[in-house]
Protein backbone atom coordinates (compact mmCIF):
# COMPACT_ATOMS: atom_id res chain seq x y z
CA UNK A 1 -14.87 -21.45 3.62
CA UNK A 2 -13.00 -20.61 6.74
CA UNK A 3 -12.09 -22.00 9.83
CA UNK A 4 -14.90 -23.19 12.10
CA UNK A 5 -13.74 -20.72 14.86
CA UNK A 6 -13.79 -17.68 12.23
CA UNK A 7 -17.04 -15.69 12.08
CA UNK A 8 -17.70 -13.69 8.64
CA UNK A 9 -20.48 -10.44 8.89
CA UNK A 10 -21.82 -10.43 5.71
CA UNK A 11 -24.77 -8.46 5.91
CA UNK A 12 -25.59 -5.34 7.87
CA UNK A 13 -27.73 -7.05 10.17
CA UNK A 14 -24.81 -9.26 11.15
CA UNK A 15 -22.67 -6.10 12.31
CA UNK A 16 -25.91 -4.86 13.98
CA UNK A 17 -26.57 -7.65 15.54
CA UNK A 18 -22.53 -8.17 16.36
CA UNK A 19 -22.61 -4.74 18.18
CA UNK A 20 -26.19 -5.45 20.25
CA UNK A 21 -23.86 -8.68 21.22
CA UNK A 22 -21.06 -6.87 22.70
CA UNK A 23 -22.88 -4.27 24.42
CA UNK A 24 -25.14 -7.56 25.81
CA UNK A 25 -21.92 -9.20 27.03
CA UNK A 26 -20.78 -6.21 28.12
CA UNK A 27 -17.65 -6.02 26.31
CA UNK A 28 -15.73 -2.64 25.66
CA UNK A 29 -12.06 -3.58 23.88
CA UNK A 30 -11.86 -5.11 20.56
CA UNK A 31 -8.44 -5.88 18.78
CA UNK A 32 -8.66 -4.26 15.36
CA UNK A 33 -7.16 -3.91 11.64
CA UNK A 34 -7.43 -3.65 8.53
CA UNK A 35 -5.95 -4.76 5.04
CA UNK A 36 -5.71 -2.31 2.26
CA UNK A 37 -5.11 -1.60 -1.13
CA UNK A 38 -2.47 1.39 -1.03
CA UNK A 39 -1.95 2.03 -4.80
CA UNK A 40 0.06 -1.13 -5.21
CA UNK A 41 -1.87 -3.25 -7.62
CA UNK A 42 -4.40 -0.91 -8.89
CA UNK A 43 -5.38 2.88 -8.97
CA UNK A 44 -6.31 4.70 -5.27
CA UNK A 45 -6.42 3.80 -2.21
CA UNK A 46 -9.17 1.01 -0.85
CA UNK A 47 -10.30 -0.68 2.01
CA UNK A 48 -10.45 -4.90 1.16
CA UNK A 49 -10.72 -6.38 5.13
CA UNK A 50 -11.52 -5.76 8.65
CA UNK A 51 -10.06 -8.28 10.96
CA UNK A 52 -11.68 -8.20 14.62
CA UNK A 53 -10.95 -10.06 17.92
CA UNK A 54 -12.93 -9.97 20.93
CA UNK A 55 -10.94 -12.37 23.42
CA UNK A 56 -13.23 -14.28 22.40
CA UNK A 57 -14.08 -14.23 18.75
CA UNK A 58 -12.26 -14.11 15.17
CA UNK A 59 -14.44 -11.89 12.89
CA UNK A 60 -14.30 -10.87 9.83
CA UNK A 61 -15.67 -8.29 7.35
CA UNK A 62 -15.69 -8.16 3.66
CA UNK A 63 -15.86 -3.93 3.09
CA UNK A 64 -16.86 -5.03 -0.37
CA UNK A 65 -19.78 -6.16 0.29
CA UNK A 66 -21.06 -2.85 2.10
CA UNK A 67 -21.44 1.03 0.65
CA UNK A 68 -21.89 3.76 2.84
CA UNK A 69 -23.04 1.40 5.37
CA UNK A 70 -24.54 2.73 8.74
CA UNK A 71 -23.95 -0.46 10.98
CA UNK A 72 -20.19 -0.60 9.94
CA UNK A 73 -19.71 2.83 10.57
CA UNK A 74 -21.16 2.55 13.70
CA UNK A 75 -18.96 -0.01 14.90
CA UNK A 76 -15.82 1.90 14.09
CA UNK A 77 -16.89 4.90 15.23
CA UNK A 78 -18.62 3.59 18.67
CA UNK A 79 -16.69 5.78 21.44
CA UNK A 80 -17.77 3.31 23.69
CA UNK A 81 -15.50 0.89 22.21
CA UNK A 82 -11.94 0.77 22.75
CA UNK A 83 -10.16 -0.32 19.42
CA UNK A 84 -6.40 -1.65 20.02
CA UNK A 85 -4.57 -1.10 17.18
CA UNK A 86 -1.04 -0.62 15.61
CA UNK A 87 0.22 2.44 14.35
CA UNK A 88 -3.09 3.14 13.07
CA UNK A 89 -2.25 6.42 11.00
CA UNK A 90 -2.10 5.49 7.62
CA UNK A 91 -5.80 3.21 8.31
CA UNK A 92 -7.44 6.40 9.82
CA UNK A 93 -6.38 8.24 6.82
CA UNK A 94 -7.47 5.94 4.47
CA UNK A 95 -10.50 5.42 6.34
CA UNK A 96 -11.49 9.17 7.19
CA UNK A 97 -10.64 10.69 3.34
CA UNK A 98 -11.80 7.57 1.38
CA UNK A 99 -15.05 6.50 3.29
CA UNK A 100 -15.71 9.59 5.64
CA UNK A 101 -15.17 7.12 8.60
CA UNK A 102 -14.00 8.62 11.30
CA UNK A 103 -12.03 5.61 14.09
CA UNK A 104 -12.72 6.60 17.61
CA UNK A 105 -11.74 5.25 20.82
CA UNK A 106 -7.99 3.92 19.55
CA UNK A 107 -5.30 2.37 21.46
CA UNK A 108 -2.50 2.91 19.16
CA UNK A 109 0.80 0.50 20.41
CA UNK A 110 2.60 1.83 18.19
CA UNK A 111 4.11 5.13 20.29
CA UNK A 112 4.62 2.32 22.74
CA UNK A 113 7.22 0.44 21.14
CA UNK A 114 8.41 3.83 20.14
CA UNK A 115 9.01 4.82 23.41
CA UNK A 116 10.76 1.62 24.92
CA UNK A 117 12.85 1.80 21.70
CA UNK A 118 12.64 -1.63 20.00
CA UNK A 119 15.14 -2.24 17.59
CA UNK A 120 12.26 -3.41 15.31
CA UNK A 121 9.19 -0.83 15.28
CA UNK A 122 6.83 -3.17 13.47
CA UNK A 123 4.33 -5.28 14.92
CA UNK A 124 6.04 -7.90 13.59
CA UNK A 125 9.31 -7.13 15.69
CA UNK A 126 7.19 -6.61 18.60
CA UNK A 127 5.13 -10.01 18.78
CA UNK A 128 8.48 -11.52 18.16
CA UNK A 129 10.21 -9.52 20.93
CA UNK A 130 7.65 -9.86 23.73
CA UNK A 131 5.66 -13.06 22.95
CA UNK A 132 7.93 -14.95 20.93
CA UNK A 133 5.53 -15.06 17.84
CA UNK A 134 6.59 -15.45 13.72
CA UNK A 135 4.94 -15.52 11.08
CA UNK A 136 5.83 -17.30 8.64
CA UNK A 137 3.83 -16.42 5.90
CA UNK A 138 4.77 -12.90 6.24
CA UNK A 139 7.23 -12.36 2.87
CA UNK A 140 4.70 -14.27 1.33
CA UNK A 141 1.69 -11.81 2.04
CA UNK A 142 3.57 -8.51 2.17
CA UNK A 143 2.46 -7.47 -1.25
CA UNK A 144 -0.76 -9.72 -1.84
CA UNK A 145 -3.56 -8.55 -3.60
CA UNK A 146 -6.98 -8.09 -1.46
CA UNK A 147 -8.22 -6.59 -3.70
CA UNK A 148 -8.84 -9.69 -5.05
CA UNK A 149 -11.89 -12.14 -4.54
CA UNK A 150 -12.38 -14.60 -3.09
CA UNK A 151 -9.18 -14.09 -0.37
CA UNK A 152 -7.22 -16.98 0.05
CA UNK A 153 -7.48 -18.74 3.59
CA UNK A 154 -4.27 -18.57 3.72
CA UNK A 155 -4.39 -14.60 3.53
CA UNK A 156 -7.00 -14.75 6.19
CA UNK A 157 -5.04 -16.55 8.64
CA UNK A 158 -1.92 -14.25 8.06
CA UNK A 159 -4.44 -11.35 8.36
CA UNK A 160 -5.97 -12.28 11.83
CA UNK A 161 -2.31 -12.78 13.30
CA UNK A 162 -2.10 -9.21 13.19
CA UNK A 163 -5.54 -8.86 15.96
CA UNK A 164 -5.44 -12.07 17.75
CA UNK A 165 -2.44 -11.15 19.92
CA UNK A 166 -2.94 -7.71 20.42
CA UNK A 167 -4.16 -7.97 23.75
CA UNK A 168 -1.57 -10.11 25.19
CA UNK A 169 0.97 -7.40 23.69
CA UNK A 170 -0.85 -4.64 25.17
CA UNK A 171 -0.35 -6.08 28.52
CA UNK A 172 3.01 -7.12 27.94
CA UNK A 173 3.72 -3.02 27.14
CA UNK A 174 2.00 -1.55 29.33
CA UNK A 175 3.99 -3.56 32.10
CA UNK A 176 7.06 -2.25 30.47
CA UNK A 177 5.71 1.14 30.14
CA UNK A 178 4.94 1.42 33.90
CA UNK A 179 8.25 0.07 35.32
CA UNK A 180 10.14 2.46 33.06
CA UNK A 181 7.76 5.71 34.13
CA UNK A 182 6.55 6.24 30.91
CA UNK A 183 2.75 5.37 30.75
CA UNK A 184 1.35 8.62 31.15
CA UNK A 185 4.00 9.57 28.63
CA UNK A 186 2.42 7.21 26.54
CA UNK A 187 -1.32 7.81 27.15
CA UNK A 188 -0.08 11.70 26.22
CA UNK A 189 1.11 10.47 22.46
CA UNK A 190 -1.98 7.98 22.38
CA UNK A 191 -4.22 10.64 22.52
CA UNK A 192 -2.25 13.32 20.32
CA UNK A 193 -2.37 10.55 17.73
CA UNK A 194 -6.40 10.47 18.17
CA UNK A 195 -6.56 14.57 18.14
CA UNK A 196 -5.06 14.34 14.67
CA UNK A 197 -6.08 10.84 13.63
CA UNK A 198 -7.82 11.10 9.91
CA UNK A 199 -6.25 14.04 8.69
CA UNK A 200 -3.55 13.78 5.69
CA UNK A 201 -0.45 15.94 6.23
CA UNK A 202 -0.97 19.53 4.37
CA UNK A 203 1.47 18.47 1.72
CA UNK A 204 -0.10 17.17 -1.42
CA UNK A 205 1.04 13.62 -2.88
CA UNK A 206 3.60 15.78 -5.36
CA UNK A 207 5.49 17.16 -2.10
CA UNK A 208 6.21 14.02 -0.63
CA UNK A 209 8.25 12.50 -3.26
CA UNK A 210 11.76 11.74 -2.82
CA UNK A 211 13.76 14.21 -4.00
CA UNK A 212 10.88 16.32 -4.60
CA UNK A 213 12.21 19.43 -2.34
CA UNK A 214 15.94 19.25 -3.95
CA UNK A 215 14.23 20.62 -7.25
CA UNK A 216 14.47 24.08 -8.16
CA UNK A 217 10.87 26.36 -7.93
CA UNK A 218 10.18 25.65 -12.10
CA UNK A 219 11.62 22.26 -11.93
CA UNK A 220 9.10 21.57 -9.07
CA UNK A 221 6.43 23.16 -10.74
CA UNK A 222 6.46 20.89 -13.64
CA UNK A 223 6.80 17.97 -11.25
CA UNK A 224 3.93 19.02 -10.14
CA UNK A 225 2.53 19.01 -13.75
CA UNK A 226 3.86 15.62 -14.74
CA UNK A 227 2.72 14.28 -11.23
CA UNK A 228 -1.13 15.43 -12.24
CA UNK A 229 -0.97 13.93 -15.42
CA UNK A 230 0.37 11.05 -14.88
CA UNK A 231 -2.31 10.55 -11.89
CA UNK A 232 -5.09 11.22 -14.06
CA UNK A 233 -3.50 8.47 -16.88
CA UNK A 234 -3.19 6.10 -14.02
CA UNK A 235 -7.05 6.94 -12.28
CA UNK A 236 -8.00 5.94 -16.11
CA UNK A 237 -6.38 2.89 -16.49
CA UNK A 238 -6.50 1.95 -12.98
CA UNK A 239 -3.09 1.11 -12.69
CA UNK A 240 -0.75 2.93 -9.38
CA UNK A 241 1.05 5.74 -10.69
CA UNK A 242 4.58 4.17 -10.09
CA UNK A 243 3.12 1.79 -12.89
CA UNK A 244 2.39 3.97 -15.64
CA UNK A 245 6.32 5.99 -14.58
CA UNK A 246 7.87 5.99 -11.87
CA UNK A 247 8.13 8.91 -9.92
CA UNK A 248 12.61 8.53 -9.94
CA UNK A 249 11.50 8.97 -13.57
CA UNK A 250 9.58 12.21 -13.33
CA UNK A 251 11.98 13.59 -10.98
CA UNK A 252 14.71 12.99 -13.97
CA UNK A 253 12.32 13.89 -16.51
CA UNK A 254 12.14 17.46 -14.70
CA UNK A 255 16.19 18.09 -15.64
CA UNK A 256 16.88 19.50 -18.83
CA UNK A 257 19.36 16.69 -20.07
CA UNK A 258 16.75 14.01 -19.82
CA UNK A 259 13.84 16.40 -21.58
CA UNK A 260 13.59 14.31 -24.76
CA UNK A 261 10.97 12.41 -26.55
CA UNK A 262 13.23 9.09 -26.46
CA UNK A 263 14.18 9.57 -22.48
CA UNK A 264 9.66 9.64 -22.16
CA UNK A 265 8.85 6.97 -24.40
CA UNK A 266 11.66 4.62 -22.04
CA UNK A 267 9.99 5.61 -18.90
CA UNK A 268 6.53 4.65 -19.90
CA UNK A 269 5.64 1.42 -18.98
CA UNK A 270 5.84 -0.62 -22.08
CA UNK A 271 2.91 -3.02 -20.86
CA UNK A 272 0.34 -0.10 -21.12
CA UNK A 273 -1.51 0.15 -24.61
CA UNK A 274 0.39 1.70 -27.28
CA UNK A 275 -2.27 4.21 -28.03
CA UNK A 276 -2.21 5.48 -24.13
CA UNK A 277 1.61 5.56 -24.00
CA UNK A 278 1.63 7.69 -27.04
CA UNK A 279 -1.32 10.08 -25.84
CA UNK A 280 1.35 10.29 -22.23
CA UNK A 281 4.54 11.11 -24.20
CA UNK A 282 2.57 13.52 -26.27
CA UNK A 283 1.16 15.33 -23.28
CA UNK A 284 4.75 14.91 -21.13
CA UNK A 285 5.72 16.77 -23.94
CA UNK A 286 3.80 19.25 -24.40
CA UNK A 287 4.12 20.12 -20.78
CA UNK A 288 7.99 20.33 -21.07
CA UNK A 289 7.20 22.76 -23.90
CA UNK A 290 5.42 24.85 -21.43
């Protein structure tokens, strides 16, 4: 299905057997990311690839095909094994609070181009600036579905840009870093990153909406009620939040001038079932009512 020079794990005694072959060849750094489902397409937040180069391999990794699975665990938690990466928060998150995974051994580039001040701060800004590298597929897969099966080729290739240059853009920064006299400045937010890698902020989902702190103490509280609702709707059709209404909407629906049946019924997505988006306005409602 893939390319010749692309190796898929698709059992646990492949990723067993992948990690006995690096600690054979004696190999300690592995370029690594992942693709994820981030409440875009469906409900909650899941891991749908790993993407792995060795310098010398391509590999891949299905997640779907593994639960609670000890050798893939082990592999991203081996401290032996440094893991480049870029700006890894958001994957440790997802990683740590959705599979109980916790990444070890990172080498995040991300405070990197932070510190020489890029104009872009994406990788994709960065392989452009330093090796000269576009993708061009990039519009195309910045909102693809993997949760989808089987991934297109296509996807795969686009995917495995994002760990096949790694370590030529970790050399290529770290060069940088040391003529400017900021590599132990960045080794210092490397490993501040790692101290509080896997960890959401305190704030709950509700508090970090836009415009969520300009409300007023009861206008936030029943943001906070419409926000729980509406999660719970979208959890049980498995549709992201924004889908079922958008949070702008709840943040409106939370002033008294918009607290009407009519201004509700609007803001429900008219492609859910009739029957659910009259159950929503009823409870929106009857929350408003207090």
């Amino acid at each position: 299905m893939w390319d010749m020079n692309i190796i898929e794990l698709k059992t646990e005694d492949e990723i067993s057997g992948y990690l006995k072959e690096i600690e054979q060849g004696r190999r300690n750094v592995i370029a690594i990311d992942i693709e994820a489902e981030f409440n875009l397409h469906c409900y909650g937040e899941h891991l749908c690839l790993i993407q792995v180069f060795d310098s010398q391999n391509e590999i891949i990794i299905d997640p779907f095909r593994f639960k609670d699975s000890a050798p893939l665990k082990g592999l991203l938690e081996k401290r032996d094994l440094l893991k480049i990466m870029y700006d890894v928060a958001s994957d440790s998150c997802l990683l740590a609070n959705e599979y109980g995974i916790r990444i070890n051994s990172v080498l995040d580039l991300r405070p990197a181009v932070s510190l020489l001040k890029y104009e872009g701060q994406s990788l994709a800004h960065a392989l452009q600036a330093e090796l000269g590298i576009v993708s061009p597929s990039k519009k195309r897969f910045q909102r693809y579905n993997w949760m989808k099966r089987p991934i297109e080729p296509a996807a795969i290739e686009y995917a495995l840009n994002d760990v096949r240059f790694l370590f030529a853009l970790k050399d290529r920064l770290f060069a940088k870093l040391s003529s400017h006299g900021l590599l132990d400045t960045y080794i210092l937010h490397n490993l501040m990153l790692q101290d509080g890698g896997g960890h959401r902020n305190k704030k709950e989902k509700y508090e970090k909406a836009k415009g969520y702190n300009r409300l007023r103490k009861p206008q936030q509280n029943l943001f906070r009620a419409l926000f729980t609702t509406r999660d719970a709707f979208a959890r049980r059709t498995n549709k992201p939040p924004n889908y079922v209404f958008s949070n702008v909407k709840l943040l409106e629906l939370c002033k008294k001038d918009n607290q009407n049946t009519t201004f509700i019924e609007q803001g429900i997505n008219p492609r859910i079932k009739p029957a659910i988006r009259d159950e929503i306005a009823a409870r929106f409602s009857s929350l408003i009512r207090g």
